[in-house]
Protein backbone atom coordinates (compact mmCIF):
# COMPACT_ATOMS: atom_id res chain seq x y z
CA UNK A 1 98.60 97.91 71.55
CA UNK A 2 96.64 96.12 74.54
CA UNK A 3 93.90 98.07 76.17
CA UNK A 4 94.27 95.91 79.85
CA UNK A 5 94.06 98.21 82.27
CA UNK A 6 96.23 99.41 85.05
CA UNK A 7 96.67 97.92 88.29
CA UNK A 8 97.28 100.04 91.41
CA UNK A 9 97.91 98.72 94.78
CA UNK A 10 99.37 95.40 94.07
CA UNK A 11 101.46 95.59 96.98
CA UNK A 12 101.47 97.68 100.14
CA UNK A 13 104.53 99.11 98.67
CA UNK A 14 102.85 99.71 95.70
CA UNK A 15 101.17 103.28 97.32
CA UNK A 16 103.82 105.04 99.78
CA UNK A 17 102.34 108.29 101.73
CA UNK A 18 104.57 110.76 103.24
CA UNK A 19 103.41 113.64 105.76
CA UNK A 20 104.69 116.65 105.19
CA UNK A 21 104.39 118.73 109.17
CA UNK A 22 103.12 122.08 109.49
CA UNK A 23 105.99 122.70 111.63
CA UNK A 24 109.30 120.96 112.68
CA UNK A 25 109.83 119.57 116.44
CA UNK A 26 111.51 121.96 118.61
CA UNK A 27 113.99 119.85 120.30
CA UNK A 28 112.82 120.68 123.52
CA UNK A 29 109.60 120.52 125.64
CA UNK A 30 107.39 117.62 127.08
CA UNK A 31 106.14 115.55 124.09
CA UNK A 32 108.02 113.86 122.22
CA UNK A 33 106.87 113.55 118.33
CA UNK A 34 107.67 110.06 116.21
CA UNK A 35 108.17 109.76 113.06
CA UNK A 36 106.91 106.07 111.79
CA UNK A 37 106.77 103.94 109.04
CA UNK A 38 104.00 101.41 109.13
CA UNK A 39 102.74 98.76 106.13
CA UNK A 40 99.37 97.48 106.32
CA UNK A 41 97.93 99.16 109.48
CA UNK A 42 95.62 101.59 110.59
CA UNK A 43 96.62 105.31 112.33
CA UNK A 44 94.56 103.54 115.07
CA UNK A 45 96.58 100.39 115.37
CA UNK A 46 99.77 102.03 115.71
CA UNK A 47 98.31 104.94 117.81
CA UNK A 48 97.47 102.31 120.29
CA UNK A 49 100.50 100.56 120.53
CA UNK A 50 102.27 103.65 121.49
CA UNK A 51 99.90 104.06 124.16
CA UNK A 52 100.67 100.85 125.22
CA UNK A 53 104.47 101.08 124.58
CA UNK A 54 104.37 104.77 126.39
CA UNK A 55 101.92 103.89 129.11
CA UNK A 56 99.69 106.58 127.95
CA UNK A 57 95.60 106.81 127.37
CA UNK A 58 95.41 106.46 123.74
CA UNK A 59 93.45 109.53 123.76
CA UNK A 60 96.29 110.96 124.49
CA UNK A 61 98.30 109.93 121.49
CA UNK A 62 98.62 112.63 119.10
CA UNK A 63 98.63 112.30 114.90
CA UNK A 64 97.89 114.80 112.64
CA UNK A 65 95.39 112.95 110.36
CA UNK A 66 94.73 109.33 109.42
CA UNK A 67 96.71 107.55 106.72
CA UNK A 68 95.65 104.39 104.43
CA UNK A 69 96.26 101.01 105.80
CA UNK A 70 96.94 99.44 102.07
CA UNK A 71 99.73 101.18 102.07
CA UNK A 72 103.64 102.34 103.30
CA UNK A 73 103.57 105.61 105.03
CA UNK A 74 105.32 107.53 107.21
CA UNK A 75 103.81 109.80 109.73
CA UNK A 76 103.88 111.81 112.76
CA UNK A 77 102.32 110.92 116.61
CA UNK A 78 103.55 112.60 119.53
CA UNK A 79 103.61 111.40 123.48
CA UNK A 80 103.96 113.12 126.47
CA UNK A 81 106.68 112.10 129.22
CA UNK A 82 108.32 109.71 127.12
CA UNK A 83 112.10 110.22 126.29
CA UNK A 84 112.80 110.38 122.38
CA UNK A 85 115.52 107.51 123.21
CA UNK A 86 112.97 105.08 124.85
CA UNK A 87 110.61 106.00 121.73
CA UNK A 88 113.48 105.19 119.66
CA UNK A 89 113.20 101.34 121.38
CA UNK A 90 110.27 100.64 120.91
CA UNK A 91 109.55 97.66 119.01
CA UNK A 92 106.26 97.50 116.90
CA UNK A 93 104.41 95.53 114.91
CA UNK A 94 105.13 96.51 110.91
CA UNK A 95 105.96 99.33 112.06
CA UNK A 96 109.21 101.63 113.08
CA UNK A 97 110.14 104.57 114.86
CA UNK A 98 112.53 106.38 112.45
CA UNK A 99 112.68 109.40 114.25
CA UNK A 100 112.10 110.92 117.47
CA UNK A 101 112.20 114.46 118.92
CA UNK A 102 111.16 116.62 121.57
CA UNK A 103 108.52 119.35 121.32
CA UNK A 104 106.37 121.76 123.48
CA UNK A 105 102.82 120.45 122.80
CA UNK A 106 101.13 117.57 121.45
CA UNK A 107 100.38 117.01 117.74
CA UNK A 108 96.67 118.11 116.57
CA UNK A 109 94.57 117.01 113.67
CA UNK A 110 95.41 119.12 110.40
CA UNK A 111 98.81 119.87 112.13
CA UNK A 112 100.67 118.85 108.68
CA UNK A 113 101.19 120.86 105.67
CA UNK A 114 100.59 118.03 102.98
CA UNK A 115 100.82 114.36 102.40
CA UNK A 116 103.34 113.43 99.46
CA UNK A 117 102.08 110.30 97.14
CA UNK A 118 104.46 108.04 95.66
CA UNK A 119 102.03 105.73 93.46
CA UNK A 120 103.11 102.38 91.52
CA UNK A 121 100.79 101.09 88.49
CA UNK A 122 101.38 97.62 87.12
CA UNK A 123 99.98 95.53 83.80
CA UNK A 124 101.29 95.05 80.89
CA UNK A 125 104.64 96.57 79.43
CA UNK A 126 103.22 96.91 75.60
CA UNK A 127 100.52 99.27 76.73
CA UNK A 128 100.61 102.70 75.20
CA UNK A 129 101.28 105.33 77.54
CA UNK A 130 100.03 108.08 75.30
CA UNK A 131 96.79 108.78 77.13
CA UNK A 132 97.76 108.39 80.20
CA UNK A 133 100.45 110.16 79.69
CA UNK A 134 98.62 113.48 78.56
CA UNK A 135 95.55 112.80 81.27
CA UNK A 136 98.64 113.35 83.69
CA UNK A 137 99.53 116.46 82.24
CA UNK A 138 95.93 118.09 82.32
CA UNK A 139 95.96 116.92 85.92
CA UNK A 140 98.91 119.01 86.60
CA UNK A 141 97.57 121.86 84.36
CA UNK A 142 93.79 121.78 85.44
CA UNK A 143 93.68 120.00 89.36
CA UNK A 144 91.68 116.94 89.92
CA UNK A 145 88.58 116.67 92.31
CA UNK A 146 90.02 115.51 95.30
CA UNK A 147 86.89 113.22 96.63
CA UNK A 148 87.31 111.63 99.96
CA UNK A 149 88.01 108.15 99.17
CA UNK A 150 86.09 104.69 100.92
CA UNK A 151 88.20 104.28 103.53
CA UNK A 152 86.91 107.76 105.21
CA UNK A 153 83.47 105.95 105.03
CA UNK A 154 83.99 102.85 107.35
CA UNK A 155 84.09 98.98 106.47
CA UNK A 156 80.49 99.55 105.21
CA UNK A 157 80.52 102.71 104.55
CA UNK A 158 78.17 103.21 107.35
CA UNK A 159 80.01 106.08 109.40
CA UNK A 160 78.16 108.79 107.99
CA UNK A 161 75.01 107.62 108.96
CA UNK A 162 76.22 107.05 112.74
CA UNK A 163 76.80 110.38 112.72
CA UNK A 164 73.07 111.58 111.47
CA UNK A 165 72.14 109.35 114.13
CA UNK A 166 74.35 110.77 117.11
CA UNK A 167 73.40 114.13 116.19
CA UNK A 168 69.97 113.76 116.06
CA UNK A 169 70.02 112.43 119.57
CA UNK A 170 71.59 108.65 119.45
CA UNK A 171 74.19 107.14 121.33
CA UNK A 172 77.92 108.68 121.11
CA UNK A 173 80.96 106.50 120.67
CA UNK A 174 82.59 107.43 124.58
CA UNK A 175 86.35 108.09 122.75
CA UNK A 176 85.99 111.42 121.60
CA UNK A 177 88.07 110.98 118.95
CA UNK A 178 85.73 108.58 117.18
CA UNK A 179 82.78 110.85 117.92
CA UNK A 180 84.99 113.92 115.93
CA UNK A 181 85.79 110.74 112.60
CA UNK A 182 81.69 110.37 112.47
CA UNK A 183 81.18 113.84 111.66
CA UNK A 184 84.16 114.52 109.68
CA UNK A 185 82.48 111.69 108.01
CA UNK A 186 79.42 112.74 107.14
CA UNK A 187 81.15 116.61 106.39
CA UNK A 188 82.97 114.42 103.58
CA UNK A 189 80.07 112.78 102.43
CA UNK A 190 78.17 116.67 101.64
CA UNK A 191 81.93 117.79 100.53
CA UNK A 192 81.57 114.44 98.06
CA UNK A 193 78.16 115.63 97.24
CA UNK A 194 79.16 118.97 96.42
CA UNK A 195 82.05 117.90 94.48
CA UNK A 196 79.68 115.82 91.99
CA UNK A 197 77.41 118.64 91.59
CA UNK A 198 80.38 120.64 90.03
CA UNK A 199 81.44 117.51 87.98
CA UNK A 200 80.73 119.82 84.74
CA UNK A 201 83.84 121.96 85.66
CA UNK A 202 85.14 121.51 88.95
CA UNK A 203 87.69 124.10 88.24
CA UNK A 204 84.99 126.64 87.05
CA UNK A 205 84.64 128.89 90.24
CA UNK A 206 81.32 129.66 91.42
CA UNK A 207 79.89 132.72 93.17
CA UNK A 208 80.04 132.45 97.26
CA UNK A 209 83.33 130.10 96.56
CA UNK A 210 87.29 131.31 98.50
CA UNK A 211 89.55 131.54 95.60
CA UNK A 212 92.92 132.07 95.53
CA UNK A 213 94.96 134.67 93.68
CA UNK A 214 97.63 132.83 91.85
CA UNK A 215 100.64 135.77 92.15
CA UNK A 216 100.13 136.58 95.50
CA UNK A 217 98.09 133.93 97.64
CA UNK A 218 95.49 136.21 98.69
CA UNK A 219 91.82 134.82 99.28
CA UNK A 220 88.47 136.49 98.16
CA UNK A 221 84.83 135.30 98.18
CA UNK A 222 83.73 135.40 94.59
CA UNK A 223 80.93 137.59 93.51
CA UNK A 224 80.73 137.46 90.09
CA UNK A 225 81.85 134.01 88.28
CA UNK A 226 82.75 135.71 84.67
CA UNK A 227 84.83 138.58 86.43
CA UNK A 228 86.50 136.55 88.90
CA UNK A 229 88.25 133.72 87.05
């Protein structure tokens, strides 16, 4: 059997994100919330189109997080004092409006309840699927460390350090919005940091860690770490 490895990401289509909302649109109500499908674009890109589109600040677009660009997803934005059938209309680039309905407020960051992955791999149809096949099922058993990936990071990777710098005193980024991505980069890169600390068992819970109880869902800061598996 071959060894070659795996390729992901081929094709845009390749890696398809879905975002799950925290809530459903309430039919009614001043914003309207979209639900688009974009391939090979930024949030950002598409966010500012439907300012455009809307004749809105982009500021005042809302979207519940950022997706990948190297990728199909399908999201959530909302606008204010647009009609859901003139949202319907609008005509963007690699991009679609698939749905559109009113609501009572605009969509915030974290407003979603989880992002569903649908990933392709591609290489070579003798390989044996053995390993991977049981390194899936520990993944389902066990978790994996879910590290921010590159793309949180900037270009260069360089957003975490524009945020040291604006908090120690530097020049902000005048959108707001940017200002709040530099420091959820740099909380990422200590979240990252932590994360590799616990490499030896990342599942192993630690004391001062929230844990969950399984049955019910109930959260309790862990005291002792051989008592409170």
């Amino acid at each position: 059997m071959t060894t070659a490895p795996l390729r992901m990401r081929t094709t845009p289509e390749d890696f398809r994100v879905v975002e799950e909302p925290l809530y459903p649109a309430a039919g009614e109500g001043g914003h309207t919330f979209l639900f688009v499908e974009k391939r090979g674009r930024t949030t950002e890109q598409v966010a500012n189109e439907l300012a455009r589109l809307g004749g809105v600040r982009a500021r005042d677009v809302g979207y519940a997080g950022r997706k990948d660009r190297h990728a199909v997803t399908r999201q959530w934005f909302s606008l204010e004092g647009v009609d859901p059938e003139s949202a319907l209309a609008f005509e963007l680039e690699d991009a679609e409006v698939l749905e559109a309905l009113r609501h009572g407020n605009k969509l915030r960051t974290g407003h979603l309840r989880e992002n569903a992955f649908e990933i392709v791999l591609r290489g070579d149809a003798s390989i044996d699927l053995a390993p991977i096949e049981a390194r899936v099922e520990e993944a389902v058993r066990r978790g994996v460390p879910n590290r921010f990936g590159a793309q949180r990071f900037g270009r260069d990777g360089e957003n975490a350090e524009r945020a040291r710098e604006m908090l120690a005193g530097g020049r902000a980024p005048r959108d707001k919005r940017k200002a709040r991505f530099l420091v959820s980069a740099l909380q990422s890169e200590i979240f990252n940091a932590v994360l590799d600390a616990r490499s030896h068992g990342f599942d192993d819970v630690m004391r001062g860690d929230v844990a969950r109880v399984e049955e019910s869902g109930g959260l309790f800061w862990v005291d002792d770490p051989e008592t409170d598996r």
